[in-house]
N, C-alpha and C. Protein backbone atom coordinates (compact mmCIF):
# COMPACT_ATOMS: atom_id res chain seq x y z
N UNK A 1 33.76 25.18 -17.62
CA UNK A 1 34.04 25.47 -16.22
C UNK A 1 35.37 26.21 -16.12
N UNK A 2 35.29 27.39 -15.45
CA UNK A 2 36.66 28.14 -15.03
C UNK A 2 37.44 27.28 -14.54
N UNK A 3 39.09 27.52 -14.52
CA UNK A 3 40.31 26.57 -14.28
C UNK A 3 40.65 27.36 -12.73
N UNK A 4 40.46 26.51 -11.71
CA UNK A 4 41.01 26.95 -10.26
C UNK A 4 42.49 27.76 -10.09
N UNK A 5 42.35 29.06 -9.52
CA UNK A 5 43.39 29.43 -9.23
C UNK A 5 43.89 29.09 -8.02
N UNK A 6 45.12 28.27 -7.54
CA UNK A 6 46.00 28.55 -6.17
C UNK A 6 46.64 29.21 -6.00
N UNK A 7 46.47 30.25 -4.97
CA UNK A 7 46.90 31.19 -4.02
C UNK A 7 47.95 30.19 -3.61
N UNK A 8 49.54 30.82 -3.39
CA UNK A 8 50.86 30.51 -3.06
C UNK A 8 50.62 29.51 -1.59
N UNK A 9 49.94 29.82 -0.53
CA UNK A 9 50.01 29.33 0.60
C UNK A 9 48.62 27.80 0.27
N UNK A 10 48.40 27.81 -1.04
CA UNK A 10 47.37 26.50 -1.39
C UNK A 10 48.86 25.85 -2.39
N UNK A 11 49.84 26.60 -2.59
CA UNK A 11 50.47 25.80 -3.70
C UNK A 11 51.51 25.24 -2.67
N UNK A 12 51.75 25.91 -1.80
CA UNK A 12 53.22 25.19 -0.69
C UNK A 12 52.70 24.01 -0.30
N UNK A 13 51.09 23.93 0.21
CA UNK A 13 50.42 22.93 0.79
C UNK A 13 50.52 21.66 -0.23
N UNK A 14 50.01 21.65 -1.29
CA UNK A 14 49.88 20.68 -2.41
C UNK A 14 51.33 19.87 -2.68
N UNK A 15 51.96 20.49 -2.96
CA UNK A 15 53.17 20.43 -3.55
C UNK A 15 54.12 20.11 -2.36
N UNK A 16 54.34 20.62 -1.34
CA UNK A 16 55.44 20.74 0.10
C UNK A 16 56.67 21.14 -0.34
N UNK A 17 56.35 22.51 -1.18
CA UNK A 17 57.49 22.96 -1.19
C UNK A 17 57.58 24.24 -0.37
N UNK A 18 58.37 25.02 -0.16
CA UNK A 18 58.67 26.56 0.75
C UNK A 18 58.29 27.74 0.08
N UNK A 19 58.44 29.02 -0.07
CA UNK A 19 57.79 30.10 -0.88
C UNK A 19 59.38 30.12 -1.37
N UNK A 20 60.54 30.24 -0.33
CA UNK A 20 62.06 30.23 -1.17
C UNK A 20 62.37 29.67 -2.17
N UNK A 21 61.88 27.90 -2.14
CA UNK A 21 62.20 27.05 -3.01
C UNK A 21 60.91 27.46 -4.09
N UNK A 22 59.79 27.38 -4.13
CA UNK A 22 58.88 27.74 -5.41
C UNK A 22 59.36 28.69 -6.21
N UNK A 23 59.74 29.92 -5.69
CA UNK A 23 60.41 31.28 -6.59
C UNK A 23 61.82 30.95 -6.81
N UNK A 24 62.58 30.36 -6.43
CA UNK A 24 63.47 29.97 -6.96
C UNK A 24 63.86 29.12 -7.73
N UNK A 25 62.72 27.70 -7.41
CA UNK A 25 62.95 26.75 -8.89
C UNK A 25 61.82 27.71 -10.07
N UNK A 26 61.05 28.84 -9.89
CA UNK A 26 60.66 29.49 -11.02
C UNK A 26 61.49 30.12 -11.43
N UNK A 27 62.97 31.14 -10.94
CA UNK A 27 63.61 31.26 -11.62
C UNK A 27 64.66 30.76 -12.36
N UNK A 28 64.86 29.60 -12.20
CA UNK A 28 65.35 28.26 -13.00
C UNK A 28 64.82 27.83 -14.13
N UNK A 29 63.42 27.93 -14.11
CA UNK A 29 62.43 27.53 -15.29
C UNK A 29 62.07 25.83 -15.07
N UNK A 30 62.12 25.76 -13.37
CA UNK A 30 62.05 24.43 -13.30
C UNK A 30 60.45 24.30 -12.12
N UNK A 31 59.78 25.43 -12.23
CA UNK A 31 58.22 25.34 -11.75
C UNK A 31 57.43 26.08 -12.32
N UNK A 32 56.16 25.91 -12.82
CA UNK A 32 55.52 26.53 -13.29
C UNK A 32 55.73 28.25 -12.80
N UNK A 33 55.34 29.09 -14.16
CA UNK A 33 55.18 30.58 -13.66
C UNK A 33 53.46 30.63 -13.21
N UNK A 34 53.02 31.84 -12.38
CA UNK A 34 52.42 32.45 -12.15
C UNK A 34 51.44 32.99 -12.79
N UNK A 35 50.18 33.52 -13.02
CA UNK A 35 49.59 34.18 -13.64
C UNK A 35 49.13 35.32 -12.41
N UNK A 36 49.09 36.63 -13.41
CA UNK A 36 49.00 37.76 -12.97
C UNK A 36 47.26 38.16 -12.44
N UNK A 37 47.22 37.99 -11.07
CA UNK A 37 45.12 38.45 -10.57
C UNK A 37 45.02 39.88 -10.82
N UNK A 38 46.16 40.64 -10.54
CA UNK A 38 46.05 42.44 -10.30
C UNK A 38 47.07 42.82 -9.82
N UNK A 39 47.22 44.03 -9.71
CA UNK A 39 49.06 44.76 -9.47
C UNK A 39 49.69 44.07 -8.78
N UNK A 40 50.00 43.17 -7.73
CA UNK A 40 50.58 42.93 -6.68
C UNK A 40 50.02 41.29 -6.39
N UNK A 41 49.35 40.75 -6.97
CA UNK A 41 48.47 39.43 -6.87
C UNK A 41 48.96 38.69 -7.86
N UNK A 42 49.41 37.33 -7.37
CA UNK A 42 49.61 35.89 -8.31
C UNK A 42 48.88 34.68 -7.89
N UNK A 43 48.65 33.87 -8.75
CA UNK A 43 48.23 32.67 -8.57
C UNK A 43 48.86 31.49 -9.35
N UNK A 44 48.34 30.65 -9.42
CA UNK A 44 49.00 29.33 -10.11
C UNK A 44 48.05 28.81 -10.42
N UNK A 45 47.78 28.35 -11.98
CA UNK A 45 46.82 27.48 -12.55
C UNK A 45 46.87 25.99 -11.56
N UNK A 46 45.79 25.10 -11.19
CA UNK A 46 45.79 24.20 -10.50
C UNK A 46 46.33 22.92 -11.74
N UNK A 47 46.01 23.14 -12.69
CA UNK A 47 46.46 22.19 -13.73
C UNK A 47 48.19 22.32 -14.03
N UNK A 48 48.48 23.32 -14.10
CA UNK A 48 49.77 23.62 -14.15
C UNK A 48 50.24 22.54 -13.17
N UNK A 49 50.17 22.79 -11.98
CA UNK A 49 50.76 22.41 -10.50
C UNK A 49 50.52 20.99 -10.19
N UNK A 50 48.94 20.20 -11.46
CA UNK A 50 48.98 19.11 -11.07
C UNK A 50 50.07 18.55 -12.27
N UNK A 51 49.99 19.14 -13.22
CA UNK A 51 51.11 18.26 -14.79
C UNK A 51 52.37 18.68 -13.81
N UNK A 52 52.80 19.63 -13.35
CA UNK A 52 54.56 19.68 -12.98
C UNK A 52 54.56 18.24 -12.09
N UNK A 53 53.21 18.56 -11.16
CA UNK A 53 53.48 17.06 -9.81
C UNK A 53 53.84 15.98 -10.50
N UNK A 54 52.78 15.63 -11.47
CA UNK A 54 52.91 14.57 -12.12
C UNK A 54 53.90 14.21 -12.78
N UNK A 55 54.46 15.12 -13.88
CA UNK A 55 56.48 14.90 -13.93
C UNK A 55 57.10 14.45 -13.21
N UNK A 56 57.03 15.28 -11.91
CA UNK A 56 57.91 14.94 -11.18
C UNK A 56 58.00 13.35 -10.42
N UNK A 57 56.32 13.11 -10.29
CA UNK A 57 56.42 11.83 -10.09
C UNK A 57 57.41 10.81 -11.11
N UNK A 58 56.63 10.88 -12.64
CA UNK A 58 57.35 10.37 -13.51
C UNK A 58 58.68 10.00 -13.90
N UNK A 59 59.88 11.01 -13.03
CA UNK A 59 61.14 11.26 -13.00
C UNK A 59 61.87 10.64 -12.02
N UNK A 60 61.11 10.58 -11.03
CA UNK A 60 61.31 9.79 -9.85
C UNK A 60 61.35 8.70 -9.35
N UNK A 61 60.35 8.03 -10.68
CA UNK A 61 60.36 6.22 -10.55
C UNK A 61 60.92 5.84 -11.71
């Protein structure tokens, strides 16, 4: 089975973070990167976005 891509406005939702804060903790190296759909198009592996959640849970308790 293909791995779900989220579109940025499915990853703010999941996560509750801002489009400022996502691109900026990516340039930190502290959120998953992006994968490339076509010239101008990104997405986010849904697995990616659930292992970072899940860290973060982990870190937190």
């Amino acid at each position: 089975m293909a791995e779900r891509i989220l579109r940025r406005p499915d990853v703010e939702a999941c996560t509750g973070l801002s489009r400022s804060t996502i691109y900026a903790w990516m340039a930190r190296g502290e959120f998953p990167q992006p994968v490339a759909l076509g010239a101008r198009l990104v997405g986010w592996r849904e697995s990616d976005i659930e292992a970072w959640m899940a860290a973060r849970e982990v870190k937190a308790a």
